[in-house]
Protein backbone atom coordinates (compact mmCIF):
# COMPACT_ATOMS: atom_id res chain seq x y z
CA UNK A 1 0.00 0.00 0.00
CA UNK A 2 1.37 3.13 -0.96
CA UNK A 3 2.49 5.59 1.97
CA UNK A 4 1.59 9.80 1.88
CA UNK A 5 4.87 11.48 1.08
CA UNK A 6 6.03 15.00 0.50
CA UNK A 7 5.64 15.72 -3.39
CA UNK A 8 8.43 16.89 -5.33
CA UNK A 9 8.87 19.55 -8.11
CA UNK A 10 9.17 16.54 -10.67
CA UNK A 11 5.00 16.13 -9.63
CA UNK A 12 3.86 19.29 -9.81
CA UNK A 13 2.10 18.57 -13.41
CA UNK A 14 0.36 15.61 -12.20
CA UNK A 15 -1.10 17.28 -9.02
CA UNK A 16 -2.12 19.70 -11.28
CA UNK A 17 -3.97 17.12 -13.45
CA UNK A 18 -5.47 15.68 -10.21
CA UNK A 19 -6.61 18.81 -9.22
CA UNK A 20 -8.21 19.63 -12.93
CA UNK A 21 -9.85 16.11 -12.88
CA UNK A 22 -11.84 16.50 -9.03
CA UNK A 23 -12.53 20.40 -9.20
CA UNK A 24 -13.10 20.96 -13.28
CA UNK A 25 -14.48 24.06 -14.42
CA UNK A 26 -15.34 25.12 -10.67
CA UNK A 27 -11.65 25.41 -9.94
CA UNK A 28 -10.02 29.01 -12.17
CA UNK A 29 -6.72 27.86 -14.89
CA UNK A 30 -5.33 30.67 -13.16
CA UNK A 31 -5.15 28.94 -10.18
CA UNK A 32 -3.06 25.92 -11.86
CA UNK A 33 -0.51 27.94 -13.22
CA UNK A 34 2.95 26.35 -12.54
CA UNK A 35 4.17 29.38 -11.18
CA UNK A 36 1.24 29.48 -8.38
CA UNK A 37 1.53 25.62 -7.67
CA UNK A 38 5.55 26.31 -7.44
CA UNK A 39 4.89 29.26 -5.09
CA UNK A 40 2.57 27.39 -2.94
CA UNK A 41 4.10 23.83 -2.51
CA UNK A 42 7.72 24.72 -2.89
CA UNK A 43 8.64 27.99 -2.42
CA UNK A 44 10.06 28.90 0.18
CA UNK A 45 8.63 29.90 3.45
CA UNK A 46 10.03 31.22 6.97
CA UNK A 47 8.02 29.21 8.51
CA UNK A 48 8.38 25.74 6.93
CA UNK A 49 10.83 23.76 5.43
CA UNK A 50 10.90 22.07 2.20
CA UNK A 51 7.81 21.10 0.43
CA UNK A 52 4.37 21.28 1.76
CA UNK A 53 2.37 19.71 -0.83
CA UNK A 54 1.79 15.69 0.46
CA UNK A 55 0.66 13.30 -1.90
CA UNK A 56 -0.31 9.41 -1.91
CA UNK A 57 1.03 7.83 -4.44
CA UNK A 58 4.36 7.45 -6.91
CA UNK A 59 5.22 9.36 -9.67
CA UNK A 60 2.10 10.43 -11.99
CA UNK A 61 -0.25 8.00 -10.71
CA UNK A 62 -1.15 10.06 -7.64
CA UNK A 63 -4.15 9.35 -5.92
CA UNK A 64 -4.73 11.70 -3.26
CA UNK A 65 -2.99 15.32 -2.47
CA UNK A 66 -3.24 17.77 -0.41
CA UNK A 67 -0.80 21.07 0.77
CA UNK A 68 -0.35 22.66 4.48
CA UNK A 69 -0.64 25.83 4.63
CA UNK A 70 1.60 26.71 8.17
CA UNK A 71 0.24 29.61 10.64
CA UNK A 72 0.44 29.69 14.52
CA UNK A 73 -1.61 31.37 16.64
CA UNK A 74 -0.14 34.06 19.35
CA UNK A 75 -2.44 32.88 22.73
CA UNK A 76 -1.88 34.49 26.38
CA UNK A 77 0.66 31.89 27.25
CA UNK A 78 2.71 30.43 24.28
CA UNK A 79 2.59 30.53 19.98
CA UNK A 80 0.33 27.48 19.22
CA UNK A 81 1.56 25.99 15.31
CA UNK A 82 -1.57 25.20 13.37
CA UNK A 83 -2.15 24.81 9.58
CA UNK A 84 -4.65 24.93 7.30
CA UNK A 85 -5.10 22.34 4.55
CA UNK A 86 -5.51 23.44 0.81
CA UNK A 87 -5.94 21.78 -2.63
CA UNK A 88 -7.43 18.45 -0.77
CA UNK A 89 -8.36 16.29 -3.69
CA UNK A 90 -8.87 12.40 -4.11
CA UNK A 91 -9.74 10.76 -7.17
CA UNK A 92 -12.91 9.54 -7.04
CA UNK A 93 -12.27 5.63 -7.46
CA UNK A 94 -9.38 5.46 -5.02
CA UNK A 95 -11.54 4.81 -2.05
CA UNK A 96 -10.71 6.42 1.37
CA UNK A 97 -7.20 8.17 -0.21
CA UNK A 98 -8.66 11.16 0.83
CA UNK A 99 -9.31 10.58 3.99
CA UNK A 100 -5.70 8.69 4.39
CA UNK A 101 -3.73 11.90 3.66
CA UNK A 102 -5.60 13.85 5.73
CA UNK A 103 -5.28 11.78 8.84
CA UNK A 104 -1.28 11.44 8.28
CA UNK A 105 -1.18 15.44 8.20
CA UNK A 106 -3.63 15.85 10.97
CA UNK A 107 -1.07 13.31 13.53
CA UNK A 108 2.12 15.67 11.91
CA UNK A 109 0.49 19.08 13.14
CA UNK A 110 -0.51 20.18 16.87
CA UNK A 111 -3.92 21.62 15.79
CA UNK A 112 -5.53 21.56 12.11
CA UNK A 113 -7.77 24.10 10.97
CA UNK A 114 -10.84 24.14 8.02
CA UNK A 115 -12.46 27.09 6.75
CA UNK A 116 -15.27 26.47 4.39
CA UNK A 117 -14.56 24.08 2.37
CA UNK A 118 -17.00 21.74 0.29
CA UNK A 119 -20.44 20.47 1.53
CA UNK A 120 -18.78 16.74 1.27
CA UNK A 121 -15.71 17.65 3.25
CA UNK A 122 -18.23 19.39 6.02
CA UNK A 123 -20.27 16.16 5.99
CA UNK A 124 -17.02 14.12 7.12
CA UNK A 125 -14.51 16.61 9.18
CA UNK A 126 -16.57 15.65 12.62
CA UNK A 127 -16.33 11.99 11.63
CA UNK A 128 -12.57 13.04 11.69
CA UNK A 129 -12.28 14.84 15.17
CA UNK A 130 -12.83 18.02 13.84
CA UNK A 131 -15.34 20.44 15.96
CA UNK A 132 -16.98 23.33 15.24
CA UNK A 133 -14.98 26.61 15.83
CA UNK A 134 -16.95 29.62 14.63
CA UNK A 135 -17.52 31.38 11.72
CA UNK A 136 -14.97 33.91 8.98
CA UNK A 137 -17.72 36.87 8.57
CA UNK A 138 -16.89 37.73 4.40
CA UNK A 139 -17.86 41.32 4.12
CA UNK A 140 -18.02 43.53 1.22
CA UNK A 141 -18.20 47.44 0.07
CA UNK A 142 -19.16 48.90 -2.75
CA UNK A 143 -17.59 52.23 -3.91
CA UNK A 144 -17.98 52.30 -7.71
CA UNK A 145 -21.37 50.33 -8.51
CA UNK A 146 -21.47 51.63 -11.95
CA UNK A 147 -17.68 50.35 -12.91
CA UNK A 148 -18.35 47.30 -11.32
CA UNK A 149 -21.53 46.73 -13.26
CA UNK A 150 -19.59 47.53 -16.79
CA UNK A 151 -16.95 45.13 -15.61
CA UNK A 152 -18.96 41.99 -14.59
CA UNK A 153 -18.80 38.99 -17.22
CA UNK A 154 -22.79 38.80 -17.50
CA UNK A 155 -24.52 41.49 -16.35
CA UNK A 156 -28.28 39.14 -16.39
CA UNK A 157 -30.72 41.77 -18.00
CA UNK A 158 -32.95 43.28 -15.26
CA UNK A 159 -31.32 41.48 -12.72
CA UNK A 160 -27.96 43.22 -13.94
CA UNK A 161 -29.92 46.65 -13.75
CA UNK A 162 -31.44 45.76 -9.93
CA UNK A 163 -27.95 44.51 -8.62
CA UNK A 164 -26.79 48.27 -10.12
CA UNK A 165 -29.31 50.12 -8.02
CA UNK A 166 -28.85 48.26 -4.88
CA UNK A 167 -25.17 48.82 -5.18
CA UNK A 168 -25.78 52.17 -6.12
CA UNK A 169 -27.48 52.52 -2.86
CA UNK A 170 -25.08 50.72 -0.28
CA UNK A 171 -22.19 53.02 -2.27
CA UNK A 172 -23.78 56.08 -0.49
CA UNK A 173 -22.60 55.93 2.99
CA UNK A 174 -19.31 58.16 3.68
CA UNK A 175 -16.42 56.55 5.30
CA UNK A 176 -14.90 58.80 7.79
CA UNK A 177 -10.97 58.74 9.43
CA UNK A 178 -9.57 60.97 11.43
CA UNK A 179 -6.20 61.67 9.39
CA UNK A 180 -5.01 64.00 12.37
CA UNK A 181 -3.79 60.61 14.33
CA UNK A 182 -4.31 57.22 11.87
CA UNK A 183 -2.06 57.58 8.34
CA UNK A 184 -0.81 54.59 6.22
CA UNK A 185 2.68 55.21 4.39
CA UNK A 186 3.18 52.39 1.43
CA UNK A 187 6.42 50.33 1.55
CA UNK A 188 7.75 47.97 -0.91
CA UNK A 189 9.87 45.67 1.80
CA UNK A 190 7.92 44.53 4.85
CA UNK A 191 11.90 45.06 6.84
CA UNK A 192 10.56 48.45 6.90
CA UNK A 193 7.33 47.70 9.11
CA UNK A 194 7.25 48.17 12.60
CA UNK A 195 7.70 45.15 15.05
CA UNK A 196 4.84 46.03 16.68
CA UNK A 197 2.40 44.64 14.50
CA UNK A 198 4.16 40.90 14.01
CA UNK A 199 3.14 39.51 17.45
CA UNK A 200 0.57 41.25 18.76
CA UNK A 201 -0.40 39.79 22.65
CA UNK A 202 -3.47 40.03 23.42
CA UNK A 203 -6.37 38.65 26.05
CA UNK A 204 -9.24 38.98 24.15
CA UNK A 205 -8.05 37.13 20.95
CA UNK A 206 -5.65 34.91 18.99
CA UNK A 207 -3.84 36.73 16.25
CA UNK A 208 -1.57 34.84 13.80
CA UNK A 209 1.87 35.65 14.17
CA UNK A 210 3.73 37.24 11.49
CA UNK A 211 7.40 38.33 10.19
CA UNK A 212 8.83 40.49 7.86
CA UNK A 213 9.79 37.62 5.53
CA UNK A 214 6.19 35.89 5.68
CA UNK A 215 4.90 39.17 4.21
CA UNK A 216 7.80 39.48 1.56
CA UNK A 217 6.22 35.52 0.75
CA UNK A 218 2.81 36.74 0.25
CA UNK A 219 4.04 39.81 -1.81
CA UNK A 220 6.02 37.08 -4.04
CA UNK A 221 2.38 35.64 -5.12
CA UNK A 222 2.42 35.07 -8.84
CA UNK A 223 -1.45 35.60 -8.55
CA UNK A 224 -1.68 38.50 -6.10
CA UNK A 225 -1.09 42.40 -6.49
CA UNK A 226 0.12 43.02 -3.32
CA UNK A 227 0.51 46.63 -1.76
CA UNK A 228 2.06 46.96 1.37
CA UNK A 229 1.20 49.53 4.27
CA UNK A 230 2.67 50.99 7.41
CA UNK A 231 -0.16 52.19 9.74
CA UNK A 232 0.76 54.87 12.41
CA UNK A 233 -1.15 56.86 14.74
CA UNK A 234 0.26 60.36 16.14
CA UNK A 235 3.27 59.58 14.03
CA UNK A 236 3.85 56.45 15.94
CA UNK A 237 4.40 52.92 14.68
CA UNK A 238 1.49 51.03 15.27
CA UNK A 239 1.29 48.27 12.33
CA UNK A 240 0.78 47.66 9.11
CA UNK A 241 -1.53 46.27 6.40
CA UNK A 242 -1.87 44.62 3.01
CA UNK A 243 -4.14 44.50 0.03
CA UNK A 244 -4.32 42.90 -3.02
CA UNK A 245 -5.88 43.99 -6.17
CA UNK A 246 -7.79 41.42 -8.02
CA UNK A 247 -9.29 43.02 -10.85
CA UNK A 248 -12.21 45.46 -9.38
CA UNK A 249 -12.20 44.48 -6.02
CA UNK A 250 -9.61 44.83 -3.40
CA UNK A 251 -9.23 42.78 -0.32
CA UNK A 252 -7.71 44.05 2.67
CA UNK A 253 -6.36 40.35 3.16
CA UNK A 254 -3.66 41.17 6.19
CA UNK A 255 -3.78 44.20 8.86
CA UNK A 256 -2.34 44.17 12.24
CA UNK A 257 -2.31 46.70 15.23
CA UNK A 258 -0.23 46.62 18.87
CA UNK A 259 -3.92 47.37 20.67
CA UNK A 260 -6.92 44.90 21.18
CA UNK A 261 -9.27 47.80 21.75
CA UNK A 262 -12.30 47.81 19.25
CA UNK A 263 -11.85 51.03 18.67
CA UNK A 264 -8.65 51.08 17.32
CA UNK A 265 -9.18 48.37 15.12
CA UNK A 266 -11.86 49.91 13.70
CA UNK A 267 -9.68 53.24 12.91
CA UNK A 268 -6.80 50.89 11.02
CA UNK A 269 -9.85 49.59 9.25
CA UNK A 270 -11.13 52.85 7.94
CA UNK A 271 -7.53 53.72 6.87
CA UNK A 272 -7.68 50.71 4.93
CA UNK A 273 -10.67 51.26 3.49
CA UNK A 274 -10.02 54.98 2.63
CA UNK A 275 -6.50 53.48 1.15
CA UNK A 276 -8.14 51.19 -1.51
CA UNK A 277 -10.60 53.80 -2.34
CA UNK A 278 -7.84 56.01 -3.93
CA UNK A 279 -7.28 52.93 -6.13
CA UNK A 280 -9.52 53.47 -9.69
CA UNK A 281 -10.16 50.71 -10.42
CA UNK A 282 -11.49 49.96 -6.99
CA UNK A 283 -15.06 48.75 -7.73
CA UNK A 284 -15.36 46.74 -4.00
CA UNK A 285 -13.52 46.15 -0.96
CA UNK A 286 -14.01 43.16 0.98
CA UNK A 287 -12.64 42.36 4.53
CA UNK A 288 -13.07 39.18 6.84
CA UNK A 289 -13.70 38.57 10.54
CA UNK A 290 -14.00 36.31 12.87
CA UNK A 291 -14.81 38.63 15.78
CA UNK A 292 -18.79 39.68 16.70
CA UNK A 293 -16.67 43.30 17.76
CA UNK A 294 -14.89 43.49 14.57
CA UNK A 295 -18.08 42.22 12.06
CA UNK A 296 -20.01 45.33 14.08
CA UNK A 297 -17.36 47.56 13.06
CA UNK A 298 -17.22 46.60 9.51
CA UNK A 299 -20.81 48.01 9.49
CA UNK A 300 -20.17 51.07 10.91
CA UNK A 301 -17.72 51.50 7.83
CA UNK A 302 -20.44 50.87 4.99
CA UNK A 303 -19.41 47.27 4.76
CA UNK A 304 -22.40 44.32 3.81
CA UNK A 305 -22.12 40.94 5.47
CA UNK A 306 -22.30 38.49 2.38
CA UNK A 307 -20.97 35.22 3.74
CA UNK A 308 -20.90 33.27 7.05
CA UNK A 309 -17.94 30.60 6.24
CA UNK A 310 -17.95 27.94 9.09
CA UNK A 311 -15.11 27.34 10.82
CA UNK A 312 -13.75 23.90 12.33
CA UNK A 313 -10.74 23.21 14.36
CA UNK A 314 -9.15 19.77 15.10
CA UNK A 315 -7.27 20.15 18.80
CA UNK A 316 -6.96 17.13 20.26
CA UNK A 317 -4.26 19.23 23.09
CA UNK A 318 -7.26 22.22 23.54
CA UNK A 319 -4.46 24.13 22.67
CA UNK A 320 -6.28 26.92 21.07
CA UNK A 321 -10.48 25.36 21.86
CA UNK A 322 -9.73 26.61 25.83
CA UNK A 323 -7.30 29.94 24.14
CA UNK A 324 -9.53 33.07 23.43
CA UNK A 325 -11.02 33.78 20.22
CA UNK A 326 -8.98 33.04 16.91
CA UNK A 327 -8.91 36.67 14.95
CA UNK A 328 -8.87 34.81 11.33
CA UNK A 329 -7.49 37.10 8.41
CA UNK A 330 -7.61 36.30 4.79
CA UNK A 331 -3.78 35.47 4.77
CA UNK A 332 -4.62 32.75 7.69
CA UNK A 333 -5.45 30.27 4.42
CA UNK A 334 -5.89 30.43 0.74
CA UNK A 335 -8.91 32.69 0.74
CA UNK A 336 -5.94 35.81 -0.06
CA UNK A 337 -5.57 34.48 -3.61
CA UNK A 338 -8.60 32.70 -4.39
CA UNK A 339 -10.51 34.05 -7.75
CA UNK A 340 -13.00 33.24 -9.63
CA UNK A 341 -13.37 35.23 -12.72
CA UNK A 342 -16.93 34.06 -13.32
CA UNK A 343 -17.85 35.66 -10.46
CA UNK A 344 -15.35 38.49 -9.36
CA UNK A 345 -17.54 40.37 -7.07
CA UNK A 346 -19.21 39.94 -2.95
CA UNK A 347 -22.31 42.36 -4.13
């Protein structure tokens, strides 16, 4: 019986065909580029070491695969490592493969986390140990409803026209930031960010920890157009964030303050927000949380919930179930980079 191994460079093509074969059409040929599956199995990373796509099976004839994508969790006490696992796919006749490769990865990591994922993989996760943790809140804003109508692949007839007025209407409300003490400076090497904002301690949440060279990573996406941000308030170093540009909409995927008070939070936010604005072809911003504080804040700003994403967490150790809160960003799994050009808008 074959045994779940680390993949090599040398099967990069056939986990590519794998992937083609399970997901089809659903799954964007952007997002099987070799330069995308080389960034995200085998470039690499500060925080793991050689390849992280795992595969069962030898050569081409690959059954099952899936990659870990590394993050740990900053909780009163200690870092706790977690991962999340991405491109899971089994071929449909190799019975339990699947589930084979993602036991093996689940005994090599301390805690496992799942966000979303399909209704299938939902179905089994409990059978697996994992338990409910949550929800990622997907929110959305709309600042240019009449670009992002002209730019939408079908715009439907009268539905196209009723999704423009709606839009048209949740457009209107002004966002607001006090520039006298929040500003954002861009920066084009994450060296130049301030410390502050990479391990952020807190009492009322879990924050993924982060480094200079983890954000250089992210910025080295084939797929993502990255802009990087210092945040500062009173002309003192207080963080930083990130977007990325995917056609019309931009995602604040990674921002990160020294504070845990709402409030503050909410001002990075707005800077954010303001930030992408000032891009043109900014037709919607979208922003995630995992936080009931944070998802009230995103509707002070003018932002619409538009998906609840269930959350599941395997910790046998309680490491993080009996930790505070998780505060989940975009960069905390693949959701940063994921596109679908069929549908390339939240509203």
């Amino acid at each position: 019986m074959d045994a779940v191994h680390r993949a090599g460079p040398e099967q990069q093509g056939a986990i590519a065909q794998l992937l083609r074969s399970v997901f089809g059409s659903g799954m964007s040929p952007s997002l099987l580029s070799p330069e995308l599956l080389q960034w995200k199995f085998f470039s690499p990373r500060p925080d793991s070491n050689g390849s992280r796509s795992y595969v069962l099976g030898e050569n081409a004839d690959i059954q099952a695969h899936a990659c870990v994508w590394p993050v740990s969790f900053l909780s009163s006490s200690r870092s706790v490592p977690s991962c999340h696992l991405i491109d899971w796919a089994a071929r449909p006749e190799a019975k339990g493969a699947g589930i084979r490769i993602y036991q093996y990865l689940m005994r090599q990591n301390e805690t496992v986390l799942v966000i979303g994922g399909s209704a299938q993989a939902r179905k089994l996760l409990p059978k697996l140990g994992f338990r409910p943790h949550g929800t990622l809140d997907s929110f959305a804003r709309v600042v240019r409803p009449w670009r992002q109508y002209c730019t939408r692949p079908q715009r439907n007839g009268w539905r196209g026209s009723a999704r423009l007025a709606r839009n048209t209407i949740w457009s209107l409300p002004h966002v607001a930031v006090s520039q006298r003490e929040w500003t954002a400076a861009q920066v084009s090497n994450a060296n130049d960010l301030p410390e502050n904002g990479f391990r952020v301690h807190a009492s009322s949440f879990c924050l993924g920890v982060r480094s200079p060279a983890w954000l250089q990573y992210l910025m080295e996406c084939p797929v993502m157009n990255c802009r990087l941000f210092a945040l500062a308030k009173a002309n003192l170093p207080r963080g930083y964030f990130l977007l990325n540009q995917v056609a019309g909409q931009c995602r604040i995927v990674d921002l990160a303050i020294d504070s845990e008070a709402p409030p503050d939070w909410e001002a990075a936010y707005r800077v954010a927000v303001t930030t992408a604005v000032r891009q043109k072809t900014t037709c919607e911003i979208t922003a995630v949380s995992s936080l009931p504080w944070l998802s009230e804040a995103f509707r002070r700003i003018g932002f619409r919930l538009r998906q609840q994403i269930p959350v599941m967490l395997h910790d046998p150790g309680r490491r993080l179930v009996d930790s505070p809160p998780l505060h989940l960003r975009m960069t905390d799994n693949d959701h940063c980079f994921l596109y679908d050009e069929s549908y390339p808008y939240l509203t």
